[in-house]
Protein backbone atom coordinates (compact mmCIF):
# COMPACT_ATOMS: atom_id res chain seq x y z
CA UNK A 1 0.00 0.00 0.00
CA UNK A 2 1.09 3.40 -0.86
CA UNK A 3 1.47 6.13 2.44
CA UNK A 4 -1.84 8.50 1.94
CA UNK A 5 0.71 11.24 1.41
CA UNK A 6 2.00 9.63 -1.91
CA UNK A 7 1.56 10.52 -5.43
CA UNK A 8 -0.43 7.79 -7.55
CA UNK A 9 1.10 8.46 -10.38
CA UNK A 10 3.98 10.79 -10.39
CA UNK A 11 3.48 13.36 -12.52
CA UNK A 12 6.65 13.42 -14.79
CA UNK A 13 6.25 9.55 -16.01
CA UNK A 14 6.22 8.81 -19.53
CA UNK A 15 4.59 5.59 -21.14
CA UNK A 16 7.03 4.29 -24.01
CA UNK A 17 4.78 4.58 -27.40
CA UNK A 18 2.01 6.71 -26.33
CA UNK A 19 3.26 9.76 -28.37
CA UNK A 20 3.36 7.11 -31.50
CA UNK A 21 -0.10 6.37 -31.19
CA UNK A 22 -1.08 9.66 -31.01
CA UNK A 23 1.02 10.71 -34.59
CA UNK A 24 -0.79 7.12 -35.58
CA UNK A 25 -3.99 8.69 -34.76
CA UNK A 26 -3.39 11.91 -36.36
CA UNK A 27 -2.11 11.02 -39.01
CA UNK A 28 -5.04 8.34 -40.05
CA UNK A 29 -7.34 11.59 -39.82
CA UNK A 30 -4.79 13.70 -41.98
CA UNK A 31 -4.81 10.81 -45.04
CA UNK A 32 -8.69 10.64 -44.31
CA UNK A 33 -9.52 14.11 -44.88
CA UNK A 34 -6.99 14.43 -47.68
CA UNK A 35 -8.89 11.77 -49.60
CA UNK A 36 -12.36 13.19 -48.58
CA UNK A 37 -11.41 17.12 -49.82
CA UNK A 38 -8.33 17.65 -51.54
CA UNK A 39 -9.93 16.54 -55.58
CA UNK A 40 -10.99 19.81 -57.42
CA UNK A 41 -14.00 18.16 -58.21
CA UNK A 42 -14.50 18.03 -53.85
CA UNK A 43 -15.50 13.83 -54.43
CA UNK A 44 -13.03 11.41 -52.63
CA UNK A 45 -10.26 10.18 -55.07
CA UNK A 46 -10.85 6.29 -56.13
CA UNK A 47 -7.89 4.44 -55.02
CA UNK A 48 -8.91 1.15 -56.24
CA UNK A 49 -9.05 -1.14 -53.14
CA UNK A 50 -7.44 1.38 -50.59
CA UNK A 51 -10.71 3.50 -51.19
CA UNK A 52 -13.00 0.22 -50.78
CA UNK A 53 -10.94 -1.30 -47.55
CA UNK A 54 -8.72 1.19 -45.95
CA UNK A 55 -9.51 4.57 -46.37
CA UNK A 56 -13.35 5.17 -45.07
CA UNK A 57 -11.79 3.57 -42.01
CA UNK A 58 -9.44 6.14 -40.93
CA UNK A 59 -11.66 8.32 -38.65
CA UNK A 60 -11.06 5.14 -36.37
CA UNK A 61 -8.50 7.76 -35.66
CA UNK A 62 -10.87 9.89 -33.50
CA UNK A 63 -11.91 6.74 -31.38
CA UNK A 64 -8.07 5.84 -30.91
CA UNK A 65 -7.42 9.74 -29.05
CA UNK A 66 -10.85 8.66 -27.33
CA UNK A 67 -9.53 5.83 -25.54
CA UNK A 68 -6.11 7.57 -24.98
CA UNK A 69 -7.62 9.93 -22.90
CA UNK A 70 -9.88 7.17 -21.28
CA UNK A 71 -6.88 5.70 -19.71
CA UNK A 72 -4.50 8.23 -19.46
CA UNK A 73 -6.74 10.34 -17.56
CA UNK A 74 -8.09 8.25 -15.23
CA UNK A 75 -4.75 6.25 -14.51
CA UNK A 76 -4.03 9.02 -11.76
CA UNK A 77 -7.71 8.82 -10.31
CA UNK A 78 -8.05 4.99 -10.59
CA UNK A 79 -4.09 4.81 -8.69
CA UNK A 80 -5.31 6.81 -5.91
CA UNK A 81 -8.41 4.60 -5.47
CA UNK A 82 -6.32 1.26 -5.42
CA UNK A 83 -3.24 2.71 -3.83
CA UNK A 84 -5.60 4.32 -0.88
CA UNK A 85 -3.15 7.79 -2.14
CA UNK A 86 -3.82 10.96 -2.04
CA UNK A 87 -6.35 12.20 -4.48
CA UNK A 88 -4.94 14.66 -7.63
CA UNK A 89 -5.87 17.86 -7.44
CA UNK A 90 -8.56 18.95 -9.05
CA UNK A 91 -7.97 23.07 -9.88
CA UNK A 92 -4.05 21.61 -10.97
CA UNK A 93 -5.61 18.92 -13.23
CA UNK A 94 -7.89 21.66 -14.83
CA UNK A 95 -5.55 24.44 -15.26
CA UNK A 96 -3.30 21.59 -17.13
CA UNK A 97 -6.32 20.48 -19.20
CA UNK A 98 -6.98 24.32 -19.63
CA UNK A 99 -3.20 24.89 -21.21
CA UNK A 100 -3.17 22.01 -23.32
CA UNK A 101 -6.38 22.16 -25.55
CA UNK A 102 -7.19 25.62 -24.94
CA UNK A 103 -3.83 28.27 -26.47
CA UNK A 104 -3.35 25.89 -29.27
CA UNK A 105 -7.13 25.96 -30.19
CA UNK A 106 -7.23 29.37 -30.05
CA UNK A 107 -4.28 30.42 -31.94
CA UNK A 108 -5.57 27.83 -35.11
CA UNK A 109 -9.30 29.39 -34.67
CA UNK A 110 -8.15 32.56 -34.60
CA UNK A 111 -6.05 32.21 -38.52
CA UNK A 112 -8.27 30.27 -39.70
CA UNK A 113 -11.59 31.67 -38.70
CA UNK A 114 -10.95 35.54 -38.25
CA UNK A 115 -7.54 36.13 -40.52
CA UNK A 116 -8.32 33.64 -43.20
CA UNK A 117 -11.40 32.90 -44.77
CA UNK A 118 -11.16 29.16 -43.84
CA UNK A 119 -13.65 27.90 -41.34
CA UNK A 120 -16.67 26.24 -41.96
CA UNK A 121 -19.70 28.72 -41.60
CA UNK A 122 -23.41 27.94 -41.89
CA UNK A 123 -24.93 29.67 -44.86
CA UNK A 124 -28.22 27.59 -44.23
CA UNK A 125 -29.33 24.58 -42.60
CA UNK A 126 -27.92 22.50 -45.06
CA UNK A 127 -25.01 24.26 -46.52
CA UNK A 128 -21.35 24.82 -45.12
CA UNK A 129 -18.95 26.92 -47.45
CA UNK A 130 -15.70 28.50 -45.96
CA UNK A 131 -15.57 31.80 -44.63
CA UNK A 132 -14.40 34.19 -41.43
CA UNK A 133 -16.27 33.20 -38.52
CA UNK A 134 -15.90 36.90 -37.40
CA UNK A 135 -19.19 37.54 -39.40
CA UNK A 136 -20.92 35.65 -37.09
CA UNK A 137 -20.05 36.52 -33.46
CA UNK A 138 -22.67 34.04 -31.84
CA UNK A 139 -20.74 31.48 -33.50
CA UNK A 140 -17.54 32.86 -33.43
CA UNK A 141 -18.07 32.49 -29.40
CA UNK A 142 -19.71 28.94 -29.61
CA UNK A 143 -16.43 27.76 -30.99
CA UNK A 144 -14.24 29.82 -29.04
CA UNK A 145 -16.11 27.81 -25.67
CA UNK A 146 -16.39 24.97 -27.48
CA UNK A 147 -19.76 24.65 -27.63
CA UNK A 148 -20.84 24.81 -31.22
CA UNK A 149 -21.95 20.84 -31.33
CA UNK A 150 -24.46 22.21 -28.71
CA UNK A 151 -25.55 25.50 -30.74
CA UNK A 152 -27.79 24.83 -33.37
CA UNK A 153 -26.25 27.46 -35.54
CA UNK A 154 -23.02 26.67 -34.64
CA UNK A 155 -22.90 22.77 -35.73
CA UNK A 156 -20.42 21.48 -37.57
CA UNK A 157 -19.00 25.57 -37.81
CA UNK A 158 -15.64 25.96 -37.37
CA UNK A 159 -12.85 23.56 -37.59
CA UNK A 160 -14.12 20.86 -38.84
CA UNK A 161 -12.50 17.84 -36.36
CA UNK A 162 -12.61 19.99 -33.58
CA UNK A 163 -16.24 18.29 -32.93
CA UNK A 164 -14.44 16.04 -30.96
CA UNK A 165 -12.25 18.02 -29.24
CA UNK A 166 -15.74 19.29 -28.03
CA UNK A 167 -16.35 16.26 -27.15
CA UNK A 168 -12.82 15.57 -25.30
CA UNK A 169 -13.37 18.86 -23.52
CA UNK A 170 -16.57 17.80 -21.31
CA UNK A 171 -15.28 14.38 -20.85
CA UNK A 172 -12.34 16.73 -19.04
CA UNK A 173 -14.96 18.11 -16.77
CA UNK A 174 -16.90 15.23 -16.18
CA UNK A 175 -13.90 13.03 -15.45
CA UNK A 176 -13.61 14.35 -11.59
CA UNK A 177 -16.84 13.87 -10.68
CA UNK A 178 -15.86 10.01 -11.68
CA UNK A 179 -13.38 10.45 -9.52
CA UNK A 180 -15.13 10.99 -6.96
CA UNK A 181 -17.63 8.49 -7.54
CA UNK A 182 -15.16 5.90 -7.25
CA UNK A 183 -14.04 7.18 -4.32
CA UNK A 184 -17.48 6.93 -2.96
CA UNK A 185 -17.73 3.36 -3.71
CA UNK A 186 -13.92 2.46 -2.63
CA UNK A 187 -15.21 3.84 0.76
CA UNK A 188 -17.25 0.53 1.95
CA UNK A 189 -14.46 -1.95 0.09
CA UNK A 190 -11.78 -3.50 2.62
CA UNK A 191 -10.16 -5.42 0.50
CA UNK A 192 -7.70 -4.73 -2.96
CA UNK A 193 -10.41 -6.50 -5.07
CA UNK A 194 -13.21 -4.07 -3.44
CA UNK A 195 -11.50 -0.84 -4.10
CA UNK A 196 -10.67 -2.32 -8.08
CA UNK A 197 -14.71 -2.77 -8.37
CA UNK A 198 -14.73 0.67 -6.81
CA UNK A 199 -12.83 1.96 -9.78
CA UNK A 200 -14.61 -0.18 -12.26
CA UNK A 201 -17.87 1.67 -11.06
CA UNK A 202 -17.30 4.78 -13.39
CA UNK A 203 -16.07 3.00 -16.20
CA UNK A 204 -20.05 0.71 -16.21
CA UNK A 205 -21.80 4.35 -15.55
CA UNK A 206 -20.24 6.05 -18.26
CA UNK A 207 -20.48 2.88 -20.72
CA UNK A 208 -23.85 2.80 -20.12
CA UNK A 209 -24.67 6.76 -20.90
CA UNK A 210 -23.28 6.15 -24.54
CA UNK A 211 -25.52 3.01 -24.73
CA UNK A 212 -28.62 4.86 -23.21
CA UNK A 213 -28.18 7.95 -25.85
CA UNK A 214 -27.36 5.65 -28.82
CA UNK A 215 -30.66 4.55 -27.97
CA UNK A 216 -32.35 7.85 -28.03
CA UNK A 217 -30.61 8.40 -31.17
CA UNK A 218 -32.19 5.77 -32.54
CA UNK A 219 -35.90 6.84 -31.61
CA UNK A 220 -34.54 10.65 -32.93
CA UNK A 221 -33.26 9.61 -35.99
CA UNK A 222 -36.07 10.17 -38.28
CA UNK A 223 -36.95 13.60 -36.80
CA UNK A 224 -36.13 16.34 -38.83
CA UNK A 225 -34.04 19.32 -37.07
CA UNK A 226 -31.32 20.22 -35.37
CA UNK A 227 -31.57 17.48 -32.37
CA UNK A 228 -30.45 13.84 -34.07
CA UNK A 229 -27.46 15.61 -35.60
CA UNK A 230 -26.45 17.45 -32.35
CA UNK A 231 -26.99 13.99 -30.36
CA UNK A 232 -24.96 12.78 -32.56
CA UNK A 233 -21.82 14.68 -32.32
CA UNK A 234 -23.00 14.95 -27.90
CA UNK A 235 -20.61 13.14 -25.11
CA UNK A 236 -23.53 11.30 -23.96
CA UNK A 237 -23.64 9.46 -27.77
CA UNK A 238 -19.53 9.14 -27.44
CA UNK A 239 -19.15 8.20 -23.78
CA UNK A 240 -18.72 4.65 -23.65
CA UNK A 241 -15.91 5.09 -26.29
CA UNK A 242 -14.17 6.65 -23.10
CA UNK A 243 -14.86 3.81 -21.24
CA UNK A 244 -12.81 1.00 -22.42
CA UNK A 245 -9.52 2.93 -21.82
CA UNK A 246 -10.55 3.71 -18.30
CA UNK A 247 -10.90 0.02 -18.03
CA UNK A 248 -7.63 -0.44 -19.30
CA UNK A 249 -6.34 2.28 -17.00
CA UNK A 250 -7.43 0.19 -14.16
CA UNK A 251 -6.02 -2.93 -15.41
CA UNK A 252 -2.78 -1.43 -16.04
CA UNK A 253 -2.23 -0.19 -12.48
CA UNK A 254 -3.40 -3.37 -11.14
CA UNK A 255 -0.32 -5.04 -12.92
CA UNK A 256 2.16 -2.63 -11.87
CA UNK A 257 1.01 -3.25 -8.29
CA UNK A 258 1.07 -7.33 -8.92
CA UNK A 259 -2.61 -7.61 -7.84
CA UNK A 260 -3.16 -8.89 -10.82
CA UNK A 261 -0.93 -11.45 -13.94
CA UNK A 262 -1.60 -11.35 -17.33
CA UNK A 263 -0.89 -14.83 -18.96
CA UNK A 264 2.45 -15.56 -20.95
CA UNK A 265 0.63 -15.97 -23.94
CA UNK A 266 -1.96 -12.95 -23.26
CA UNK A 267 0.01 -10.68 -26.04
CA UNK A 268 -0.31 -13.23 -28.75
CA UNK A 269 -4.00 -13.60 -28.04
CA UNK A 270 -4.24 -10.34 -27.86
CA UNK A 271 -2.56 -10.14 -31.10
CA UNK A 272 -4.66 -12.25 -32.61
CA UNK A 273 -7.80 -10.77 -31.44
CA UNK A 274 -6.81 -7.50 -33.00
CA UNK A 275 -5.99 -8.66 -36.23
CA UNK A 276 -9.37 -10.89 -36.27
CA UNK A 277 -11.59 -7.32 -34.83
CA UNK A 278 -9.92 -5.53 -37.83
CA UNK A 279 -10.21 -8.12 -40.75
CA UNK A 280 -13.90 -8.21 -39.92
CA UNK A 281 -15.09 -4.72 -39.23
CA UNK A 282 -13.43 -4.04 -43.04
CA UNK A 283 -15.17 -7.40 -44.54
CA UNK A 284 -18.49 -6.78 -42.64
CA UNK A 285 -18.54 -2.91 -43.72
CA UNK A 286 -17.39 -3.79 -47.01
CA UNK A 287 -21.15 -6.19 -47.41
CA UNK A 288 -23.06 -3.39 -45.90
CA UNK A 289 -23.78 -5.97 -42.83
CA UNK A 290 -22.46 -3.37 -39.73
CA UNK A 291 -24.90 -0.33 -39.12
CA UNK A 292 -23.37 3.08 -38.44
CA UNK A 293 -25.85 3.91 -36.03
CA UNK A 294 -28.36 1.67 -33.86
CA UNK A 295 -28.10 0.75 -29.97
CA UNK A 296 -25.66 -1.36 -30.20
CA UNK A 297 -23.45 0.25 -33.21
CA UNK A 298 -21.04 -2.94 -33.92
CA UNK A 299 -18.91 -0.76 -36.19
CA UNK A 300 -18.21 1.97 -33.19
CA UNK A 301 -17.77 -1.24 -30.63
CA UNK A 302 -15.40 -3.38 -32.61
CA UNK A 303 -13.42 -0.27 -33.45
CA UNK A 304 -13.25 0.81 -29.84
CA UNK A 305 -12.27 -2.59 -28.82
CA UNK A 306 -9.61 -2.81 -31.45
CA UNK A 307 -8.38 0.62 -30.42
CA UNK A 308 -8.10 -0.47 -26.94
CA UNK A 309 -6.16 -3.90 -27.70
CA UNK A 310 -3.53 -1.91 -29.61
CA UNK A 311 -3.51 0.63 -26.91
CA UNK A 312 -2.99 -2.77 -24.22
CA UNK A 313 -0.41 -4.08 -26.18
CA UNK A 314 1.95 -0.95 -26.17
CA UNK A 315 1.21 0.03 -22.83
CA UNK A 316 0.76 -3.65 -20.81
CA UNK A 317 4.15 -4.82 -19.70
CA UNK A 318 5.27 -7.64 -17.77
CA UNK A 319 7.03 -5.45 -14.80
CA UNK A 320 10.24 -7.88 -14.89
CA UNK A 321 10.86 -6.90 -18.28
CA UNK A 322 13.66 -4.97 -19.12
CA UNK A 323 13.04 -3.93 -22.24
CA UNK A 324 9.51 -3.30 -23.86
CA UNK A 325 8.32 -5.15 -26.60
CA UNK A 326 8.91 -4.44 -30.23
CA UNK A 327 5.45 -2.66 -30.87
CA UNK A 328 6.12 -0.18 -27.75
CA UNK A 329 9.93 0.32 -29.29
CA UNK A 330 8.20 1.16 -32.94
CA UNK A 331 6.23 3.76 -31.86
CA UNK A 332 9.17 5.16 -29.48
CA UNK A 333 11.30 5.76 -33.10
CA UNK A 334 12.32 10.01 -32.46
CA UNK A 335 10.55 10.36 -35.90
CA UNK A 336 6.82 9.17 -34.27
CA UNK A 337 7.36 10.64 -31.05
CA UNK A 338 8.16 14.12 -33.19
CA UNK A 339 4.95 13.66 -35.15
CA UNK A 340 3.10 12.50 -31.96
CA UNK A 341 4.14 15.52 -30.07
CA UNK A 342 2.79 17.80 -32.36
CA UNK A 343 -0.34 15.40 -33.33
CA UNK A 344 -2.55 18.14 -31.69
CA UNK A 345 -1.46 21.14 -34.05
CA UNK A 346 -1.47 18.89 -36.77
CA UNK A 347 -5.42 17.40 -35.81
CA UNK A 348 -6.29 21.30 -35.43
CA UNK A 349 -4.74 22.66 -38.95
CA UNK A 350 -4.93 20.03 -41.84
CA UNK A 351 -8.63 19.81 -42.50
CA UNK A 352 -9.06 23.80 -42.85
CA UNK A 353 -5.61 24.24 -45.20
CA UNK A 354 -6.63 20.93 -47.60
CA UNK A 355 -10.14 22.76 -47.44
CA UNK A 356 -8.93 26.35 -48.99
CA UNK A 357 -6.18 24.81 -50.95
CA UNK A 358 -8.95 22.87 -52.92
CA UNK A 359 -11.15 25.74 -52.92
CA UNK A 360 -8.49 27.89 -54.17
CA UNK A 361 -7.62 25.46 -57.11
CA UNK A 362 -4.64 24.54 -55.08
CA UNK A 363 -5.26 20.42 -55.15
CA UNK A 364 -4.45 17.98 -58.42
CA UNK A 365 -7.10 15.60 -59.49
CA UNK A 366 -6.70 12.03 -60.31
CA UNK A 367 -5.13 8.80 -58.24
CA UNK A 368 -1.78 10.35 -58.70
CA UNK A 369 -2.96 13.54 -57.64
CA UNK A 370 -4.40 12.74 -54.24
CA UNK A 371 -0.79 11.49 -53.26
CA UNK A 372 0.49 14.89 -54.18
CA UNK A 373 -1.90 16.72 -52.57
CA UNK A 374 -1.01 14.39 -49.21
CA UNK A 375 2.50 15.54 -49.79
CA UNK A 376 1.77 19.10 -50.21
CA UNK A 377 -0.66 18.72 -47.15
CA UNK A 378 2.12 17.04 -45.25
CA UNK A 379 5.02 19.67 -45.90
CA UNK A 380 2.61 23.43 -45.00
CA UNK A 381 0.44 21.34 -42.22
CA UNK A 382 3.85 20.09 -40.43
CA UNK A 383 5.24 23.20 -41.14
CA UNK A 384 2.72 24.89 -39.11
CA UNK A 385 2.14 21.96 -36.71
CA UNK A 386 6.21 22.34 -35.81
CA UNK A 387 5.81 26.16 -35.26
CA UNK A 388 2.22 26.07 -33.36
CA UNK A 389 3.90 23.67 -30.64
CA UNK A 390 7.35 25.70 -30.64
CA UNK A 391 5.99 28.96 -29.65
CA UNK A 392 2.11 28.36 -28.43
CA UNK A 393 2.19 24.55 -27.17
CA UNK A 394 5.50 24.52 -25.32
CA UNK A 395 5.03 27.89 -23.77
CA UNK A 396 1.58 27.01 -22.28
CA UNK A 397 2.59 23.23 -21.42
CA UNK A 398 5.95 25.00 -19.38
CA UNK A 399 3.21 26.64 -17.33
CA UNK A 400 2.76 23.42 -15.86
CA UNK A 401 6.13 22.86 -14.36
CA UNK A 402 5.34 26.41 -12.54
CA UNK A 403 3.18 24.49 -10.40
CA UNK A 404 3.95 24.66 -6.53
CA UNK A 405 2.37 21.59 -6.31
CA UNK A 406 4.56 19.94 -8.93
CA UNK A 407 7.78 21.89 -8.14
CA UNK A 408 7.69 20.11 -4.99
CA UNK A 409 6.89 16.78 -6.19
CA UNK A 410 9.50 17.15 -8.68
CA UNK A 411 11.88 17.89 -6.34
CA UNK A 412 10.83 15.15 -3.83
CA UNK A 413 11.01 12.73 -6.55
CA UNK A 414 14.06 14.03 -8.33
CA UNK A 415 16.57 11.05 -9.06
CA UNK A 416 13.79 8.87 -9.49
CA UNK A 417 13.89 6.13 -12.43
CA UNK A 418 11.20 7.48 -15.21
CA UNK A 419 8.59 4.84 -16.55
CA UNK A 420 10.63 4.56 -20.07
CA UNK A 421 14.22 3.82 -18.26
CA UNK A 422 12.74 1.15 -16.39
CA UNK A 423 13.21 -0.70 -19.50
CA UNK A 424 16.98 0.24 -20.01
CA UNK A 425 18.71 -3.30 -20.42
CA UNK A 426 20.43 -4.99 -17.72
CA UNK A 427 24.71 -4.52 -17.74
């Protein structure tokens, strides 16, 4: 057991070959949109089978940064619970929420929606068409708060995948107040497996939210307004995406603390299942047999639960292993953890610049073309990406380290083996 006065989880670790998924994640939502908007004609390119079996599939993207913050997020809440720690702070975990989506954000809305004409603005209910959001304060605001998947006039406004940065941003707020109601439940437990159903508590409330309002999609769906589409693009409808890297989160501090011992062959089966979930959500889609919507939405499951094997097998180690396993060393390469670091700029810019350089007559047409055009895309959108996180990202994310708070855990824990050299090799 941890002394109450401990840290769960200090606050300067680093998990080997998270920054790789995230430039994985990213970068499936770059090539996405690319193919979606970059062909003068503004129809996605046909690739032959890439466009039948690959391509559509990239938004899985958006569920993979779902699940990341699923379990990196609650990892500190769910440690406290099962450590019996002290509990993180609450103002320090918003202010650092606070600098990390919010100067970034703002910087990219304010190009793209006041300087150049390149956000999406509402002309009617049905039509989007780029233009300056500064012609429309109301909405201007909506996305400023983000807010505009709530706003009527404001859906879909904006920068286009920053819906689900929307989305991220109340699963920020909402995320203490699971906190707290695992601390609730960890209250009555007296024993290590008690307090781990204490933590598992949030993870069945907040899968069962997304369950509840895919349901009420489904009874909304044929109305005509606003509401279905706004449901659509809620929390509520996205929650239980959240939910299966919380469970993960929980799993993976149970293994550091050896209350728990994954098999020897877990990672091949794990493996396996991953390959199997992919190979059928692409054969399945491809006949037309997996809804996109319903209750139970077996595309958004088996994508989720694919997302959150991969995510297990780079972040799941064996705590007597001394070096981590070839998929966590992949995704530590410098060029990865460079994309992965800036993933956030580069989620925020590419969608607006493919979007005006098409508009603009920027873009080549054919097969060939789209390839170009991801090139092109690539070189101004990591241009941008490099100098958003140099001189807003860094700047804001240094504020962090000005914690009291921190300075002193820093300093108490200074010396201290990160998580990444654990895996140095033995002399």
């Amino acid at each position: 057991m941890a002394p109450a006065s401990a840290d769960p989880v200090p606050a300067a670790s680093r998990l080997a070959g998270v920054e790789g998924l995230r430039a994985l994640a990213a970068s499936s939502i770059v090539v996405y949109h690319c193919w979606r908007y970059s062909a003068p004609g503004g129809t996605a390119v046909e690739l032959g089978l890439l466009s039948r079996f690959v391509l559509p599939h990239l938004p899985v993207g958006v569920t993979l940064f779902f699940t990341l913050s699923g379990f990196l997020l609650y990892r500190p809440l769910a440690a406290s619970v099962l450590r019996q720690a002290r509990r993180p702070s609450v103002r320090r975990y918003l202010r650092n929420r606070a600098l990390r989506i919010l100067p970034a954000y703002w910087t990219v809305l304010l190009v793209i929606g006041v300087l150049l004409p390149a956000a999406l603005v509402r002309r009617s209910p049905t039509a989007l068409e780029l233009g300056r959001l500064i012609d429309q304060p109301g909405v201007l605001l909506s996305n400023a708060v983000l807010l505009q998947n709530y706003v009527p006039g404001a859906l879909e406004t904006g920068i286009g995948p920053a819906w689900s940065l929307a989305i991220e941003m109340v699963f920020y707020l909402v995320l203490p107040l699971l906190g707290w109601l695992a601390m609730v439940c960890a209250r009555r437990a007296t024993t290590p497996s008690g307090r781990t159903w204490a933590t598992l508590v949030p993870v069945g409330v907040i899968f069962l939210i997304g369950l509840m309002h895919k349901a009420i999609f489904s009874w909304l769906a044929a109305s005509s307004g606003y509401w279905p589409a706004m449901l659509a693009r809620s929390f509520a409808y996205h929650a239980d995406l959240f939910a299966f890297g919380m469970a993960l989160a929980v799993l993976g501090i149970s293994l550091e603390d050896g209350r728990v011992r994954l098999p020897v062959w877990w990672r091949k089966a794990a493996g396996a299942t991953l390959g199997l979930m992919v190979l059928l959500t692409v054969l399945l889609s491809d006949r037309g047999l997996l809804p996109a919507w319903g209750v139970l939405n077996p595309y958004q499951r088996m994508t989720a639960l694919s997302c959150a094997l991969l995510l297990a097998l780079v972040v799941l180690h064996d705590p007597e292993l001394t070096t981590p396993p070839r998929l966590t060393r992949l995704l530590d390469a410098r060029i990865l953890v460079a994309v992965g670091l800036a993933s956030y700029s580069l989620f925020l810019w590419h969608e607006p610049i493919v979007r005006l350089l098409q508009r603009e007559h920027l873009t080549v047409g054919g097969a060939g073309g789209f390839w170009v055009n991801l090139a092109v895309l690539g070189l101004i959108c990591g241009g941008l990406s490099a100098l958003t996180y140099r001189w807003v990202e860094r700047p804001a994310l240094s504020r962090k380290a000005r914690d009291p708070e921190r300075r002193m855990h820093d300093r108490g824990t200074a010396g201290m083996p990160s998580t990444a050299a654990k895996y140095r090799r033995s002399p």
